[in-house]
Protein backbone atom coordinates (compact mmCIF):
# COMPACT_ATOMS: atom_id res chain seq x y z
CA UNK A 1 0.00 0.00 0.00
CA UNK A 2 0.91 3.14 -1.47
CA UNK A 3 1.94 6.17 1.51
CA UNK A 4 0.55 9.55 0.99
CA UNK A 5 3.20 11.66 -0.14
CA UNK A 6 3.95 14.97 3.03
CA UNK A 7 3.88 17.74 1.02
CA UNK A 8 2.80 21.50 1.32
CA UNK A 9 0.24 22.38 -1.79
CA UNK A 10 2.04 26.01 -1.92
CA UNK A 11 4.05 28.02 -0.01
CA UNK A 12 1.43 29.90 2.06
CA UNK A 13 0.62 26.64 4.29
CA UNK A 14 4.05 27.05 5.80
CA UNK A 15 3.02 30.86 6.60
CA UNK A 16 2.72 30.61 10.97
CA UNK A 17 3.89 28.40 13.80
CA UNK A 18 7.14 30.12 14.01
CA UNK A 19 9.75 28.95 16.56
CA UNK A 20 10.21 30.08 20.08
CA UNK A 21 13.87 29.89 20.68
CA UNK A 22 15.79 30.59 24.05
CA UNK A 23 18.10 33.56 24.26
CA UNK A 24 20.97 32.10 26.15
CA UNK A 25 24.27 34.23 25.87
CA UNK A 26 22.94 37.52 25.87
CA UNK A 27 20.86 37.19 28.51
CA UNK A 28 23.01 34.78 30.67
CA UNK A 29 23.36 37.59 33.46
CA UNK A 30 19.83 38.50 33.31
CA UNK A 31 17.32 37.76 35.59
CA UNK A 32 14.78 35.53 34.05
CA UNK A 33 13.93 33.51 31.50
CA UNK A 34 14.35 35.17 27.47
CA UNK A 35 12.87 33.73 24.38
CA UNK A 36 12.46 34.94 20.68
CA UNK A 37 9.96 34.70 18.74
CA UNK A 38 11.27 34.35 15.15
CA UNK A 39 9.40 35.22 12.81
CA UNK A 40 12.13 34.71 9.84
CA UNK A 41 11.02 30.95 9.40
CA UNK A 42 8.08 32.01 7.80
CA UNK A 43 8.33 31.81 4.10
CA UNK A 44 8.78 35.00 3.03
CA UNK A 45 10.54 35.74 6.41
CA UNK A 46 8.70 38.08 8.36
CA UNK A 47 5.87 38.02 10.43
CA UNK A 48 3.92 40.32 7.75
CA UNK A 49 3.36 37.29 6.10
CA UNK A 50 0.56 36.40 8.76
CA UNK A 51 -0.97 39.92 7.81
CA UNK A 52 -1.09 39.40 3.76
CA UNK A 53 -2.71 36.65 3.65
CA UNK A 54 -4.88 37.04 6.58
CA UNK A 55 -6.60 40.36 4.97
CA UNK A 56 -6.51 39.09 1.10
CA UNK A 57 -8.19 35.75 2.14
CA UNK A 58 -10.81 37.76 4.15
CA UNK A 59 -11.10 40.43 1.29
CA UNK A 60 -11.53 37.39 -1.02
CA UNK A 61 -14.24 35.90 1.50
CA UNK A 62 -15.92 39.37 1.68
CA UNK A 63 -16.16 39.43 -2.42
CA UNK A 64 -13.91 42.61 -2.22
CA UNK A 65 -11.19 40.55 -3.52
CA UNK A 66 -11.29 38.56 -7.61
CA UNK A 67 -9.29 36.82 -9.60
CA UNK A 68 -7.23 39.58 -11.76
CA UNK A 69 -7.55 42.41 -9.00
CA UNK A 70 -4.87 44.11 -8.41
CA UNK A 71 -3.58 44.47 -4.80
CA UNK A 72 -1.65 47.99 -3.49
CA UNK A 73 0.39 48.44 -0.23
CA UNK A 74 2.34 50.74 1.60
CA UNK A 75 5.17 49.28 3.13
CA UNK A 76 8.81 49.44 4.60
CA UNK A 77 9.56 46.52 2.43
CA UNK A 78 7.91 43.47 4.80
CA UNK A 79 4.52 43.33 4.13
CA UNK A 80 5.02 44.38 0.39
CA UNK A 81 7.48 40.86 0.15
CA UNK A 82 4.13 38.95 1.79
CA UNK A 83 1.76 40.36 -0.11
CA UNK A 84 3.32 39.97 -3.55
CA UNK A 85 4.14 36.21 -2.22
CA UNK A 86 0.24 35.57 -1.90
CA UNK A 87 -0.47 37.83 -5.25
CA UNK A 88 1.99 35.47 -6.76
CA UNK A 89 -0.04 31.78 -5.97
CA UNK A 90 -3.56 33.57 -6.01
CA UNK A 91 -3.46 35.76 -9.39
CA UNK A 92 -3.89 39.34 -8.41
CA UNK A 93 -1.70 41.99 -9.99
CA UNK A 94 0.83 43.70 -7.19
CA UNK A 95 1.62 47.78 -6.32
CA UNK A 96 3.40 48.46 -3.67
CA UNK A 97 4.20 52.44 -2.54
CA UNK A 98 7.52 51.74 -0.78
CA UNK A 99 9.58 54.31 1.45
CA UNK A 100 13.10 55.68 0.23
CA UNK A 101 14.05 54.48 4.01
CA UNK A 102 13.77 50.85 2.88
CA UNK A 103 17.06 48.93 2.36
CA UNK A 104 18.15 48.62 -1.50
CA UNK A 105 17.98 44.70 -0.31
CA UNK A 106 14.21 44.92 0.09
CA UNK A 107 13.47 46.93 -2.82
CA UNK A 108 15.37 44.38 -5.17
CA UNK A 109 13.57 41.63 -3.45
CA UNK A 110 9.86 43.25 -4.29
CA UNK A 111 11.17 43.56 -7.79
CA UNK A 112 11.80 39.68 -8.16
CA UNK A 113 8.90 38.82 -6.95
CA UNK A 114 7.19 40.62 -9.80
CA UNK A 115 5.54 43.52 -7.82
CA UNK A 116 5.45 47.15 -9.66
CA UNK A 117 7.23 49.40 -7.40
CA UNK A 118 7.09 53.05 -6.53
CA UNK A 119 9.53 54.44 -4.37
CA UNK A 120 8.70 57.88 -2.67
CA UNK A 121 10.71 59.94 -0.06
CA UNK A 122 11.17 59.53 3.55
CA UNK A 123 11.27 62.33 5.15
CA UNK A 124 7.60 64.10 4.24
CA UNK A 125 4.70 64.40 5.66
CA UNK A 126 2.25 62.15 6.09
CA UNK A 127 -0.26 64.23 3.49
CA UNK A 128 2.53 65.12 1.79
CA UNK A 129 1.51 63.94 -2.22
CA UNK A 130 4.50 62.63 -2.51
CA UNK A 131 4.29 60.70 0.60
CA UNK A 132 3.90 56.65 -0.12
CA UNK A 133 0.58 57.04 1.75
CA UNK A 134 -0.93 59.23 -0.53
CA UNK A 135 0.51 57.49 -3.08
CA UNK A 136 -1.13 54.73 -2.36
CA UNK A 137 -4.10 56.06 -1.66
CA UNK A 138 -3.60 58.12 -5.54
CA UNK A 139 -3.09 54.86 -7.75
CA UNK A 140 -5.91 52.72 -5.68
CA UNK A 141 -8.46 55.66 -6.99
CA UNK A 142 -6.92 55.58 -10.24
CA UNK A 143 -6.70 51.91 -11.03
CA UNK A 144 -10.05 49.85 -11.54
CA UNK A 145 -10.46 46.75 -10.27
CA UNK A 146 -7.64 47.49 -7.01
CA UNK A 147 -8.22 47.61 -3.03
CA UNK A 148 -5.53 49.11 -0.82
CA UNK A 149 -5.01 47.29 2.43
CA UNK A 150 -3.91 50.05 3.89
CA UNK A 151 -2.49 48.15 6.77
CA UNK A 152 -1.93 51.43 9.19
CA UNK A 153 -5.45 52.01 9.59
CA UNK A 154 -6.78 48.21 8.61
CA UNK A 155 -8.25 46.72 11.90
CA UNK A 156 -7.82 42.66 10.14
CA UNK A 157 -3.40 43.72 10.63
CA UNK A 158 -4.86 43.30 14.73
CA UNK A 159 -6.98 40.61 14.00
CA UNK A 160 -4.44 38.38 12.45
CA UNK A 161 -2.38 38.65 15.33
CA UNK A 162 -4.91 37.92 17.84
CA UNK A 163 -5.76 34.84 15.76
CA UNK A 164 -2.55 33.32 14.87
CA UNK A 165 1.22 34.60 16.98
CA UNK A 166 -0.92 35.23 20.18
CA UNK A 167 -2.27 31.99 20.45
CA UNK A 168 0.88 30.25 19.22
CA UNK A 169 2.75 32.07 22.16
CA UNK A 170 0.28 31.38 24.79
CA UNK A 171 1.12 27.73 23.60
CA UNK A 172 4.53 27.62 23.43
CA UNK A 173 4.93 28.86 26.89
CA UNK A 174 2.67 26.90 28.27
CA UNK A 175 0.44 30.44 29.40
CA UNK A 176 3.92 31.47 31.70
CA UNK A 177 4.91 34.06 29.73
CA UNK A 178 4.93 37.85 32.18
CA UNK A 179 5.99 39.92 29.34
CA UNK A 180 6.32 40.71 25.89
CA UNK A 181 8.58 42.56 23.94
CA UNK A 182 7.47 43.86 20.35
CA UNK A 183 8.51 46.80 17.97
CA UNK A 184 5.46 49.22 17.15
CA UNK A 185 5.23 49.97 13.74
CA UNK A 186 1.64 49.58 12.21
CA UNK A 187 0.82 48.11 16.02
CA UNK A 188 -0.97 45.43 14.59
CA UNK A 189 1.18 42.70 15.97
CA UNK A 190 2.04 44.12 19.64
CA UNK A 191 -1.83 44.87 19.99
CA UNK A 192 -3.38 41.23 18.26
CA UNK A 193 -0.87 39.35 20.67
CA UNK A 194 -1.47 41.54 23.70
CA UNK A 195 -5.32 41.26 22.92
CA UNK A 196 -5.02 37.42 23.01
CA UNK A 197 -2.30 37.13 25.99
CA UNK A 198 -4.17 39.57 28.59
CA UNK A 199 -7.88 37.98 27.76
CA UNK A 200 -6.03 34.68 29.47
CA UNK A 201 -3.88 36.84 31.62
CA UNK A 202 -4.19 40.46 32.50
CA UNK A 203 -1.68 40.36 34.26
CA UNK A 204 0.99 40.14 31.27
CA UNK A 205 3.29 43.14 30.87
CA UNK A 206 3.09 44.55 27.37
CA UNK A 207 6.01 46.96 26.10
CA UNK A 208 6.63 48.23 22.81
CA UNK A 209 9.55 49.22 21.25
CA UNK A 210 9.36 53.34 19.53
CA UNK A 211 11.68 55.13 17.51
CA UNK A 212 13.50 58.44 18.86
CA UNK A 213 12.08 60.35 15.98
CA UNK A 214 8.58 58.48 16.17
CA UNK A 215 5.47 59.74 18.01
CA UNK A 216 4.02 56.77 19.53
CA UNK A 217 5.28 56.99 22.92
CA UNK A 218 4.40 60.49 23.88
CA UNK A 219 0.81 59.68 22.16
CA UNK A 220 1.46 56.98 24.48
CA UNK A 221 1.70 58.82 27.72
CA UNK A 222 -0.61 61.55 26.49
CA UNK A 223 -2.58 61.21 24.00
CA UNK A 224 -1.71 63.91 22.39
CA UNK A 225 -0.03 63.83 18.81
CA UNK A 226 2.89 65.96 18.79
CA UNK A 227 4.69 67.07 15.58
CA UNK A 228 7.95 68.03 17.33
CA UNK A 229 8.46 64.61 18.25
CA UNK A 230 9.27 63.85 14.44
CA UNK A 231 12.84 63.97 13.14
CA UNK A 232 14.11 61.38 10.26
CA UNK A 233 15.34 57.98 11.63
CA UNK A 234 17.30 54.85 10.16
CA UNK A 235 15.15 51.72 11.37
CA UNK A 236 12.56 50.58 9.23
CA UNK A 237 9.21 49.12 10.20
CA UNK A 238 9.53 50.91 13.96
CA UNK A 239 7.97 53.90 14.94
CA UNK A 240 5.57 56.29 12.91
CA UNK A 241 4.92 59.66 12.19
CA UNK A 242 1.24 59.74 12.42
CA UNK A 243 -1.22 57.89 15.04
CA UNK A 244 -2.45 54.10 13.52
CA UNK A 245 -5.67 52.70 14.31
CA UNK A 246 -4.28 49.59 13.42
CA UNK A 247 -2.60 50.06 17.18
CA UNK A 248 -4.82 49.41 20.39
CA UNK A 249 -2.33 51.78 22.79
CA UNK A 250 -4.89 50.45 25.64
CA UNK A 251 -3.25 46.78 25.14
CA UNK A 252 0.17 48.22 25.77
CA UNK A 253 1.58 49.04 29.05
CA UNK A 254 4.28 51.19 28.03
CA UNK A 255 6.95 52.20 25.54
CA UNK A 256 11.00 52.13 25.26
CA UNK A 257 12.49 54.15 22.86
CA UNK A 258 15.50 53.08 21.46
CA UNK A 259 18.29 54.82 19.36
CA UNK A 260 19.46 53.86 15.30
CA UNK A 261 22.69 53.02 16.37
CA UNK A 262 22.67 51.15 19.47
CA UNK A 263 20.17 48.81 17.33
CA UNK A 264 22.38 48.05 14.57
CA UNK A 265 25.41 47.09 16.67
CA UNK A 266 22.57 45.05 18.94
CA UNK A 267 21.51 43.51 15.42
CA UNK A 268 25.04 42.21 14.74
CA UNK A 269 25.49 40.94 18.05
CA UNK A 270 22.81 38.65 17.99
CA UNK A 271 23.95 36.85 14.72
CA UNK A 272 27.67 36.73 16.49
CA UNK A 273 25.95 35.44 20.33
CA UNK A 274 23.19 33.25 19.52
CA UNK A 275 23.64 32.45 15.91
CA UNK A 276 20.09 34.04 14.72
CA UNK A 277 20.50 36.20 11.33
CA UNK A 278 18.11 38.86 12.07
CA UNK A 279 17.12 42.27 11.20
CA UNK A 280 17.14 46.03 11.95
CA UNK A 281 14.18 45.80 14.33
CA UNK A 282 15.28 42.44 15.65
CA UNK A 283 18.15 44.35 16.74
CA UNK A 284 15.86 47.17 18.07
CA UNK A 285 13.52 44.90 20.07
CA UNK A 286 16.51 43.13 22.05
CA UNK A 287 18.17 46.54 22.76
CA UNK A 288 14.54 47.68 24.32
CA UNK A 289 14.76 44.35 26.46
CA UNK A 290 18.67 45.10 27.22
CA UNK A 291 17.17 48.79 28.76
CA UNK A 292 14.27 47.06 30.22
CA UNK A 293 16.85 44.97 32.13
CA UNK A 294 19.07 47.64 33.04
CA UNK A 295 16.31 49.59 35.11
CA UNK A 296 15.30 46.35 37.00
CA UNK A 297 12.16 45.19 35.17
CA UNK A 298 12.82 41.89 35.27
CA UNK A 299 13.14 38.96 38.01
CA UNK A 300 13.62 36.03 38.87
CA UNK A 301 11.41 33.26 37.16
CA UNK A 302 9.62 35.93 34.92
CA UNK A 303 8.87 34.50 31.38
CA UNK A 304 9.85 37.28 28.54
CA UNK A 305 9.15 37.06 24.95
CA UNK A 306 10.28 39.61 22.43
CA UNK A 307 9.23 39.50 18.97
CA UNK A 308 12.05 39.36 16.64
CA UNK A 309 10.09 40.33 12.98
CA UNK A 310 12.25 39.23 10.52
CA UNK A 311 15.30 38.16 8.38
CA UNK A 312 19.08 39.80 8.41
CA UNK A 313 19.14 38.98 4.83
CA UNK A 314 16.85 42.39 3.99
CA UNK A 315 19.94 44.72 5.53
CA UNK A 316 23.16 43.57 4.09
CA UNK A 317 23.55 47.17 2.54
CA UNK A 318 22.51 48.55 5.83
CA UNK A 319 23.52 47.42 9.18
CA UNK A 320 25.24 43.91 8.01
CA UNK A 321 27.49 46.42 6.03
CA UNK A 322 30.79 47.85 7.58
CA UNK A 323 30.84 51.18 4.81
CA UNK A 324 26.94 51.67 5.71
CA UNK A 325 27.82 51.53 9.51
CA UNK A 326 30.60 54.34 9.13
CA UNK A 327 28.62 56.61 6.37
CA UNK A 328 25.96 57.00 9.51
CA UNK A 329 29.05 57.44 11.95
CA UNK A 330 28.25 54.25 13.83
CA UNK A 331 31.09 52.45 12.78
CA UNK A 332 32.61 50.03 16.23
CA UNK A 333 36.11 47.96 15.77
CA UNK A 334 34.32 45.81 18.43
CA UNK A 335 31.21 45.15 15.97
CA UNK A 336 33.09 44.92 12.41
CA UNK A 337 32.28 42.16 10.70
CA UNK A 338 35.65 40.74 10.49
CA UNK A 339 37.32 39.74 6.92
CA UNK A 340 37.58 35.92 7.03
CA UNK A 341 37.38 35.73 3.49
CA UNK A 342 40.65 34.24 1.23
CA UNK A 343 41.07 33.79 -2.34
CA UNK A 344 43.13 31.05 -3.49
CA UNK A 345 45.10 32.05 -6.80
């Protein structure tokens, strides 16, 4: 008798159920226990994957969504990778409005996955015209047959959270987890998983990671929006310059802010320490919970999980190189990536 063959039908079954893996040499003198959450083993390596597919299967379900649409995204790079992945295996056309902030890595990568690409400046305001909000917002009004998922303001970038990495955590940790660690970008992944972890414990700590530069942790604190908070910064996918539905600030307890530089050389230390190949806001989540640490947050026996979003692989021309590192004046003998490389003539 013939076995069934184990085999994925296409590459967006493997989308979820991302390792937790212990965080042993940077922590060792910690108090507590650490884990990651790694969201590179998804498929298209970040946790935006949950996101894309999550919204396009529900605008499909709605009949928002058909065959020969055409999807369009604003994005750091992430969710633009995810959602031309899922365009890709379900037929829909891909336009993604990307920021100038974005590594040249990610912007290559949209491009070979066949998405049409428009990249608009950084440092402008969010109603700025030329800002990849508005245009966004310009080609979904100008292209029949399109929807913009609009994942800032899109209350399904929550819900996929809530339904998927919160539950898988809860899991993992076998409900012991007392805090979690998470960069705030869009806020729809701090705020699903905090959504799912306090409803079967309140009494989970919740602390996202901002941006100097950003506005989210004064709004925060006050709930007031404050433009002089806003100055251009280097990581991507952290921190905002306007106020996202998409984030619950009620589900969060607090914010850390944490600087450009001290998260790059954090970055590279975690691929040298524990062997994980991560990214720019990997490296900005672990330097929030190396702060967090320093004022006394944790204790003994306290469960922490920080979110590491995705892959290292996005920032080789940014923080995995040593020239980008000293053009931004962060450049550390301790941190260079040293030359191991021979050539046999």
């Amino acid at each position: 008798m013939k076995k069934d063959i184990q085999v994925f039908d296409n590459v967006l079954q493997l989308i979820g159920k991302t390792p937790l893996i212990k965080l042993n040499k940077m922590t060792q003198d910690f108090d507590g226990d650490f884990f990651a959450k790694v969201e590179a083993f998804n498929p298209g390596h970040s946790s935006k994957d949950r996101i894309a597919l999550h919204i396009i299967e529900e605008a499909e379900r709605r009949g928002i969504l058909t065959p020969g649409d055409t999807i369009i995204e604003t994005t750091s790079g992430n969710t633009g990778f995810s959602i031309a992945m899922v365009s890709i295996i379900k037929g829909y056309e891909c336009i993604l409005a990307v920021s100038s902030k974005s590594s040249a890595d990610k912007i290559d990568m949209l491009k070979s996955m066949g998405a049409q690409v428009y990249v608009c400046p950084a440092n402008v305001s969010a109603d700025d015209p030329r800002s990849y909000y508005q245009v966004a917002k310009r080609l979904h009004d100008e292209i029949k047959g399109s929807i913009y998922i609009n994942q800032y303001f899109n209350e399904l970038n929550l819900d996929a959270h809530y339904h998927s990495t919160g539950p898988e955590i809860w899991e993992q940790t076998e409900g012991q987890i007392t805090h979690l660690i998470a960069c705030s970008g869009t806020g729809g992944t701090i705020s699903g998983i905090s959504k799912y972890l306090k409803e079967q414990n309140p009494e989970v700590k919740v602390i996202g990671v901002d941006a100097f530069g950003s506005v989210l942790k004064k709004y925060h604190e006050t709930r007031e929006f404050d433009e002089k908070e806003i100055y251009p910064y280097r990581i991507e996918g952290l921190g905002k310059n306007l106020i996202p539905t998409a984030t619950d600030f009620d589900l969060i307890d607090k914010f850390v802010k944490v600087t450009d530089e001290e998260s790059a050389h954090t970055a590279r230390e975690i691929s040298r320490t524990e062997g994980l190949f991560v990214g720019y806001t990997s490296g900005a989540a672990m330097q929030a919970l190396k702060q967090l640490n320093e004022s006394g947050e944790f204790k003994r026996g306290d469960k922490v999980v920080v979110i590491f979003p995705d892959h290292g692989s996005r920032y080789m021309s940014k923080v995995y190189s040593d020239k980008w590192m000293e053009d931004q004046g962060f450049f550390d003998s301790k941190t260079a990536i040293a030359e191991k490389i021979q050539y046999i003539k």
